[in-house]
PDB file of N, CA and C in Angstrom:
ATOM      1  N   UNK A   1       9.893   0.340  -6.838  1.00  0.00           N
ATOM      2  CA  UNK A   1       8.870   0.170  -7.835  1.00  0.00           C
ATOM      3  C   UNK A   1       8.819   1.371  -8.777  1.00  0.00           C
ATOM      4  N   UNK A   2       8.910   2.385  -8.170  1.00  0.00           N
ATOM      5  CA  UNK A   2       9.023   3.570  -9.143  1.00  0.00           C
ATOM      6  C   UNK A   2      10.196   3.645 -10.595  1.00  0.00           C
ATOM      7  N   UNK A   3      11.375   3.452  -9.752  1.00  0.00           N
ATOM      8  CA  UNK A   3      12.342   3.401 -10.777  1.00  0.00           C
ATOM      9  C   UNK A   3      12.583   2.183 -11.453  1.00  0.00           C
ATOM     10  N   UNK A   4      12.482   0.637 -10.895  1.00  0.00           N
ATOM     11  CA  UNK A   4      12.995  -0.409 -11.435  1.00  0.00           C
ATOM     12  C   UNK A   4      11.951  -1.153 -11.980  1.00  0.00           C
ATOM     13  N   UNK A   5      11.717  -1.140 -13.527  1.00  0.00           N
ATOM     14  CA  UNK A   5      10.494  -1.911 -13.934  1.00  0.00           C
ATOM     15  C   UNK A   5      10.013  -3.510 -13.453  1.00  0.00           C
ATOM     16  N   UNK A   6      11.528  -3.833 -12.807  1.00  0.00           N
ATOM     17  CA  UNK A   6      10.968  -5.860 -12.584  1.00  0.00           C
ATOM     18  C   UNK A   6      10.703  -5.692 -10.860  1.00  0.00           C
ATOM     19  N   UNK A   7      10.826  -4.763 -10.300  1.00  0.00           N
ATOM     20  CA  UNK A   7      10.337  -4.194  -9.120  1.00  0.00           C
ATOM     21  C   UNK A   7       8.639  -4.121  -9.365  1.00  0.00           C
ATOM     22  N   UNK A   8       8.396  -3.238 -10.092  1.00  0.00           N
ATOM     23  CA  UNK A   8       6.877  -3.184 -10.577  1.00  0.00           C
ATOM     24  C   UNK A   8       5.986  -4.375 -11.309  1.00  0.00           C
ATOM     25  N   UNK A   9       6.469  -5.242 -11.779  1.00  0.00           N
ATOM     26  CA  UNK A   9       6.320  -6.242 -12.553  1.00  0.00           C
ATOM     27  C   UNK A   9       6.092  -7.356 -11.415  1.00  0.00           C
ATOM     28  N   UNK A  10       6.994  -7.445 -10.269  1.00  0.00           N
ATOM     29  CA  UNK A  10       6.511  -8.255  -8.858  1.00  0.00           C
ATOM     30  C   UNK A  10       5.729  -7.666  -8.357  1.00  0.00           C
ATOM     31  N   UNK A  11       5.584  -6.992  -8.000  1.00  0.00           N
ATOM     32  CA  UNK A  11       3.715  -6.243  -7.148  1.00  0.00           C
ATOM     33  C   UNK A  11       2.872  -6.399  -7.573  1.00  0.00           C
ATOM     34  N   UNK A  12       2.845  -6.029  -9.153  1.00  0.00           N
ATOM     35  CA  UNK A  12       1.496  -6.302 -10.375  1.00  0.00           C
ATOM     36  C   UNK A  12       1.242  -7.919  -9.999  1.00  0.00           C
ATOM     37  N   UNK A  13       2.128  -8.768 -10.275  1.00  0.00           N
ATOM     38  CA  UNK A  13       2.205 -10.222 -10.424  1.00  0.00           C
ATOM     39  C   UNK A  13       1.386 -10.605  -8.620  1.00  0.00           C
ATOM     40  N   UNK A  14       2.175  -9.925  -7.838  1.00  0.00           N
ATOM     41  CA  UNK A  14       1.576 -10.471  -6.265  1.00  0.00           C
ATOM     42  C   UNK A  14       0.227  -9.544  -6.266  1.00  0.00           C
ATOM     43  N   UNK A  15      -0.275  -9.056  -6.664  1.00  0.00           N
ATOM     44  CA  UNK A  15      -1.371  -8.486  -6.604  1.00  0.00           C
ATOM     45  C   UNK A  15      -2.655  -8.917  -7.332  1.00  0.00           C
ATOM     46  N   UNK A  16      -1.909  -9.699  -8.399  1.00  0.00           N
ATOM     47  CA  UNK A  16      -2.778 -10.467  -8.949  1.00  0.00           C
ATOM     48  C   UNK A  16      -3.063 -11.641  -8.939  1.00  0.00           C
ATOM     49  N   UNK A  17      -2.225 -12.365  -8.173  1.00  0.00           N
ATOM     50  CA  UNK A  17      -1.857 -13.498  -7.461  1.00  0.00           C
ATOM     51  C   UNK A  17      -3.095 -13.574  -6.324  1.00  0.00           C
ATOM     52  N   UNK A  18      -2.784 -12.259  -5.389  1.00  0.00           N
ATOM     53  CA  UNK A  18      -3.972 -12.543  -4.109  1.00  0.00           C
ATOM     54  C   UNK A  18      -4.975 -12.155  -4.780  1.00  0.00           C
ATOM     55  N   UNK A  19      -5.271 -11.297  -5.697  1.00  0.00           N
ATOM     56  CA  UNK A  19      -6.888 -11.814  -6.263  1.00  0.00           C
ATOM     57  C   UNK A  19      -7.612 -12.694  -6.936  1.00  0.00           C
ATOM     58  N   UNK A  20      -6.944 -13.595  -7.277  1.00  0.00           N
ATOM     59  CA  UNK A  20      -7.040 -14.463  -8.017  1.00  0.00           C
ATOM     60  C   UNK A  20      -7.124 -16.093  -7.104  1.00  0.00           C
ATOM     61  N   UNK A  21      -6.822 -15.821  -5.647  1.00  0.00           N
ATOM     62  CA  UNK A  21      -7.063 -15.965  -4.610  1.00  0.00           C
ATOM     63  C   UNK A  21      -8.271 -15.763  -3.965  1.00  0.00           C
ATOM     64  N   UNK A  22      -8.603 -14.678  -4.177  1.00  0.00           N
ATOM     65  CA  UNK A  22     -10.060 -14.415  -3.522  1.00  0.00           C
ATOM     66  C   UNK A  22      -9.520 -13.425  -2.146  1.00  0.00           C
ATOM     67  N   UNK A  23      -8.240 -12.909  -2.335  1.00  0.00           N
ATOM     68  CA  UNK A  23      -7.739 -12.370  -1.069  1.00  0.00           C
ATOM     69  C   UNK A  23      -7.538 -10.214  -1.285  1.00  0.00           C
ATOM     70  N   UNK A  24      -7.429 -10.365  -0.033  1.00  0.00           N
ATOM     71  CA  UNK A  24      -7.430  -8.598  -0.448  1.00  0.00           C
ATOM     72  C   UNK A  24      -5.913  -8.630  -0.049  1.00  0.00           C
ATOM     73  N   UNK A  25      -5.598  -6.916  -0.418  1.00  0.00           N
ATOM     74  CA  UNK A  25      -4.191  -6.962  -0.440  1.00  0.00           C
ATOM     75  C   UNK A  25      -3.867  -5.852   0.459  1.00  0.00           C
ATOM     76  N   UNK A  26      -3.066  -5.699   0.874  1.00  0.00           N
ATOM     77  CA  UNK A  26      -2.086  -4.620   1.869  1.00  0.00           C
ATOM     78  C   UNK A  26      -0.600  -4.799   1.679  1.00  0.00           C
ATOM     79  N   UNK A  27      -0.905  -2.984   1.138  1.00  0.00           N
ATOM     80  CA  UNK A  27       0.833  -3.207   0.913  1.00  0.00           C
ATOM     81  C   UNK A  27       1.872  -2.207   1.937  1.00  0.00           C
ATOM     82  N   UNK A  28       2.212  -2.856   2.245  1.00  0.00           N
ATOM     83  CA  UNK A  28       3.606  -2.214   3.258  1.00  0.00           C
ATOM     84  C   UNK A  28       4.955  -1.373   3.391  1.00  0.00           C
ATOM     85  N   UNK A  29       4.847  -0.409   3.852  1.00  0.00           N
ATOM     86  CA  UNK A  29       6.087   0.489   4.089  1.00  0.00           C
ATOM     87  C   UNK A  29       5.945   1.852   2.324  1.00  0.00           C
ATOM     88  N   UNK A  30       4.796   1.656   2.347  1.00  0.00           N
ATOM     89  CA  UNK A  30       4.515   3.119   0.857  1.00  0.00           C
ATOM     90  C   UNK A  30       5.313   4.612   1.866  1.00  0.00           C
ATOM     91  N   UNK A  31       5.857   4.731   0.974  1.00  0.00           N
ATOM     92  CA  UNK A  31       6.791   5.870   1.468  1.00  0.00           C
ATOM     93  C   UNK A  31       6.274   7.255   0.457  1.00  0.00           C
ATOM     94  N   UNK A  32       5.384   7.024  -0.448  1.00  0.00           N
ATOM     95  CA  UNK A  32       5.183   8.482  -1.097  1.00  0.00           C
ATOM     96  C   UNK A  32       4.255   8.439  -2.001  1.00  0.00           C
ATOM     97  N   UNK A  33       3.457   9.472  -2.243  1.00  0.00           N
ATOM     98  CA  UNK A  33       2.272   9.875  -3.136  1.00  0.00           C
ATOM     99  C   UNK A  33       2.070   8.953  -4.399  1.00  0.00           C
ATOM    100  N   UNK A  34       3.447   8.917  -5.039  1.00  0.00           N
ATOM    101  CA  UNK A  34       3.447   8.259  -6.655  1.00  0.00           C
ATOM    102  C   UNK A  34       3.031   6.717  -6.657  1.00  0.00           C
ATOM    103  N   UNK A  35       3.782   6.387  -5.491  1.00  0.00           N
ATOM    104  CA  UNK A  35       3.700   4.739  -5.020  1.00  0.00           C
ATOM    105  C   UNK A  35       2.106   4.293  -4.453  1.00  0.00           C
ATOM    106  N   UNK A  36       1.771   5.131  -3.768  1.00  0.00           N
ATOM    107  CA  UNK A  36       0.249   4.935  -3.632  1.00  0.00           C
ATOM    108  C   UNK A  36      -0.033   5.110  -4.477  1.00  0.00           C
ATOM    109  N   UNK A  37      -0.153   6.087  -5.681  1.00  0.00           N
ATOM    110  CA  UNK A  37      -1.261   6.145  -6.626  1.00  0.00           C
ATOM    111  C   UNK A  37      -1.283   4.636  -7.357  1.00  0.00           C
ATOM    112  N   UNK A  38       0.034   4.305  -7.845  1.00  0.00           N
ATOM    113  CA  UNK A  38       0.527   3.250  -8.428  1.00  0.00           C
ATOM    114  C   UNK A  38       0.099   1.996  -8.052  1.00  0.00           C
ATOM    115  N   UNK A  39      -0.050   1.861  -6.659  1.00  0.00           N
ATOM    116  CA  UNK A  39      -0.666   0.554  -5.960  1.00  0.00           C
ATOM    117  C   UNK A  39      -2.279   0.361  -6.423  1.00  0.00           C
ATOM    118  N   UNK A  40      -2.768   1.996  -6.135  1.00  0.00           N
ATOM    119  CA  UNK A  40      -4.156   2.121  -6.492  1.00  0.00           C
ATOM    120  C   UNK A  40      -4.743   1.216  -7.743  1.00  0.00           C
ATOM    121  N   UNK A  41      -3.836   2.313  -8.651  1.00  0.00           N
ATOM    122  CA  UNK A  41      -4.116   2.111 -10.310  1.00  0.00           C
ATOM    123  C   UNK A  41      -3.947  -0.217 -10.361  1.00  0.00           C
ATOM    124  N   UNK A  42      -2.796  -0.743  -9.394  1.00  0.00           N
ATOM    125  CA  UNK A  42      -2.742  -1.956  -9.574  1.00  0.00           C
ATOM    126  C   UNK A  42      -3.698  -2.600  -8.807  1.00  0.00           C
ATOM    127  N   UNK A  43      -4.516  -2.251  -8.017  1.00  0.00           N
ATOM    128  CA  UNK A  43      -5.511  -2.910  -7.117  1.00  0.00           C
ATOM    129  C   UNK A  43      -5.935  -2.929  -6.103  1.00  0.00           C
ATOM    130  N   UNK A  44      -4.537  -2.716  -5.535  1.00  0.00           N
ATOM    131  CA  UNK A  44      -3.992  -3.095  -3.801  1.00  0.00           C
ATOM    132  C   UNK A  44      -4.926  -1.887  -3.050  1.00  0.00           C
ATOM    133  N   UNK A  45      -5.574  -2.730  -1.899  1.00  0.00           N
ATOM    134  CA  UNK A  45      -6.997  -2.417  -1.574  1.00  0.00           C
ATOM    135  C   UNK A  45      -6.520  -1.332  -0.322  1.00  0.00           C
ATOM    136  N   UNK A  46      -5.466  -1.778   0.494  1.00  0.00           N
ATOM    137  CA  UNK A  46      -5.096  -1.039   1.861  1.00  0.00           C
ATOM    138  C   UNK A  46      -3.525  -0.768   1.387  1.00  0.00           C
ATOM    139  N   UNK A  47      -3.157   0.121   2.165  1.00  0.00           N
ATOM    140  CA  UNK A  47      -1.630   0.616   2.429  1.00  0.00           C
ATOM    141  C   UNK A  47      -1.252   1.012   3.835  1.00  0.00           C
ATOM    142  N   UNK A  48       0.046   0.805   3.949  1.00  0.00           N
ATOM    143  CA  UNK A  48       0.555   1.397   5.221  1.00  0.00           C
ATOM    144  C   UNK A  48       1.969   2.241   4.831  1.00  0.00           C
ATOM    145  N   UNK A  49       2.104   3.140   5.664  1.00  0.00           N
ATOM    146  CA  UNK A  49       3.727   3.381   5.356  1.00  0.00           C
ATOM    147  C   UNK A  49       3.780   4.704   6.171  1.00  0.00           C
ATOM    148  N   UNK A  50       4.839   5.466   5.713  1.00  0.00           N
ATOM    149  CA  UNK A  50       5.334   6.946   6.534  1.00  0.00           C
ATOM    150  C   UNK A  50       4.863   7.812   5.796  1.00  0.00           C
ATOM    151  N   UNK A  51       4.182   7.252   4.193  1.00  0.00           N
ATOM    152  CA  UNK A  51       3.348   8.649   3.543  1.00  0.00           C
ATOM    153  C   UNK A  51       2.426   9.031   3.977  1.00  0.00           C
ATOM    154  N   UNK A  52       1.599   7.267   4.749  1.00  0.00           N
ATOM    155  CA  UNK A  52       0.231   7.441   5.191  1.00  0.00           C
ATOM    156  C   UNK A  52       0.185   8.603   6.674  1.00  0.00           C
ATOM    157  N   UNK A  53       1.212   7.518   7.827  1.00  0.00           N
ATOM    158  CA  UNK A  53       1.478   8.005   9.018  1.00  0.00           C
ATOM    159  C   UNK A  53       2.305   7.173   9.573  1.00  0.00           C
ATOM    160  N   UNK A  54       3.480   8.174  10.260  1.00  0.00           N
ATOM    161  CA  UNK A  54       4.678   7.689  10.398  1.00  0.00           C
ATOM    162  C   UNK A  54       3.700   7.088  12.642  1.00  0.00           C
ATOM    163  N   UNK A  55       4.383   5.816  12.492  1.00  0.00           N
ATOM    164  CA  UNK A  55       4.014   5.489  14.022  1.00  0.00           C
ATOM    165  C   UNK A  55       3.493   5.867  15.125  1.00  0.00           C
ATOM    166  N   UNK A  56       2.331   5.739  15.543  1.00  0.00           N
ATOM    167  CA  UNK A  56       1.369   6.453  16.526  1.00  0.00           C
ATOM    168  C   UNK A  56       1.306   5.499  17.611  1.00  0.00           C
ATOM    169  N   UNK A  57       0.902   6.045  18.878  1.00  0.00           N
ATOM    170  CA  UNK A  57       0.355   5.223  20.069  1.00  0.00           C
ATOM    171  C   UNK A  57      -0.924   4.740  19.899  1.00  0.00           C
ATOM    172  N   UNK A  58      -1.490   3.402  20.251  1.00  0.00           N
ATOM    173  CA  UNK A  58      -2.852   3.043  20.021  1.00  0.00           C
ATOM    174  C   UNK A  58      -3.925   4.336  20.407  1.00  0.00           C
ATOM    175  N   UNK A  59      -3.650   4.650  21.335  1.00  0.00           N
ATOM    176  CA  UNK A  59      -4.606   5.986  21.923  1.00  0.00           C
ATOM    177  C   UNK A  59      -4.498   7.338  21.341  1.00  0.00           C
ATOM    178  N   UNK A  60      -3.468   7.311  20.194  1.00  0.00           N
ATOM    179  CA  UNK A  60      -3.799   8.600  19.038  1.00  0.00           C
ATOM    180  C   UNK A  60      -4.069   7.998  18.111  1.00  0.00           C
ATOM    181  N   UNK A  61      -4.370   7.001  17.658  1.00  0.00           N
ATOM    182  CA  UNK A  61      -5.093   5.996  16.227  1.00  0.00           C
ATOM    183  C   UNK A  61      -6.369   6.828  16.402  1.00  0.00           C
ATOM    184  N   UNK A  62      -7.377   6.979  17.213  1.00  0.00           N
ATOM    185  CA  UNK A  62      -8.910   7.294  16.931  1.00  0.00           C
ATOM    186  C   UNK A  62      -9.074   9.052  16.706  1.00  0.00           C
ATOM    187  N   UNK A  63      -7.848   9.686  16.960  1.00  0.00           N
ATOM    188  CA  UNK A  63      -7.878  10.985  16.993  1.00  0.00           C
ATOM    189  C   UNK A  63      -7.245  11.074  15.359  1.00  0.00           C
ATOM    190  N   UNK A  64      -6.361  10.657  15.021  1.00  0.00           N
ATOM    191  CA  UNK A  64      -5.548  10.456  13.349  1.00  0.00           C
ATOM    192  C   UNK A  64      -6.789  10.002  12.829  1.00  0.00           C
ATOM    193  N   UNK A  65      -7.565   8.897  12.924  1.00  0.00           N
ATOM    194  CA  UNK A  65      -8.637   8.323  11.917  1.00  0.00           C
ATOM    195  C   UNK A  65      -9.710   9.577  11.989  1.00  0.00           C
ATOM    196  N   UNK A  66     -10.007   9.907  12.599  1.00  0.00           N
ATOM    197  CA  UNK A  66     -11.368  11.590  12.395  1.00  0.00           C
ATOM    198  C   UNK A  66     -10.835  12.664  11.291  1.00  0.00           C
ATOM    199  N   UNK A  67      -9.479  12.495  11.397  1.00  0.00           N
ATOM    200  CA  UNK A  67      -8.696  13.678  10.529  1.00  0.00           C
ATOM    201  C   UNK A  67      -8.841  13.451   9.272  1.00  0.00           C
TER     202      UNK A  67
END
């Protein structure tokens, strides 16, 4: 999405798609700062990825979420 504009042009489009839906959005595998902001600026309500936090055990989820 960063570099390829019809990359960015499908996220905008699916993002506006599930709101237009009435649906919230989560987007998957954000690997870095620019790409989150970018999701932000397009809507997308949740993120996941290795920028956020790279794979935890259920029983360090409540110790990561306080941080």
């Amino acid at each position: 999405m960063e570099s390829d504009p019809d990359d960015a042009i499908i996220v905008r489009s699916t993002i506006d798609l599930a709101h237009n839906l009435g649906l919230s959005v989560v987007a998957e595998g954000v690997e870095n700062a620019a790409i989150t902001e970018q999701l932000r600026v397009l809507g997308c309500h949740e993120a996941q990825g290795y920028h956020l936090s790279r794979p935890m055990p259920a029983s360090a989820f409540m110790e990561w979420l306080s941080r």
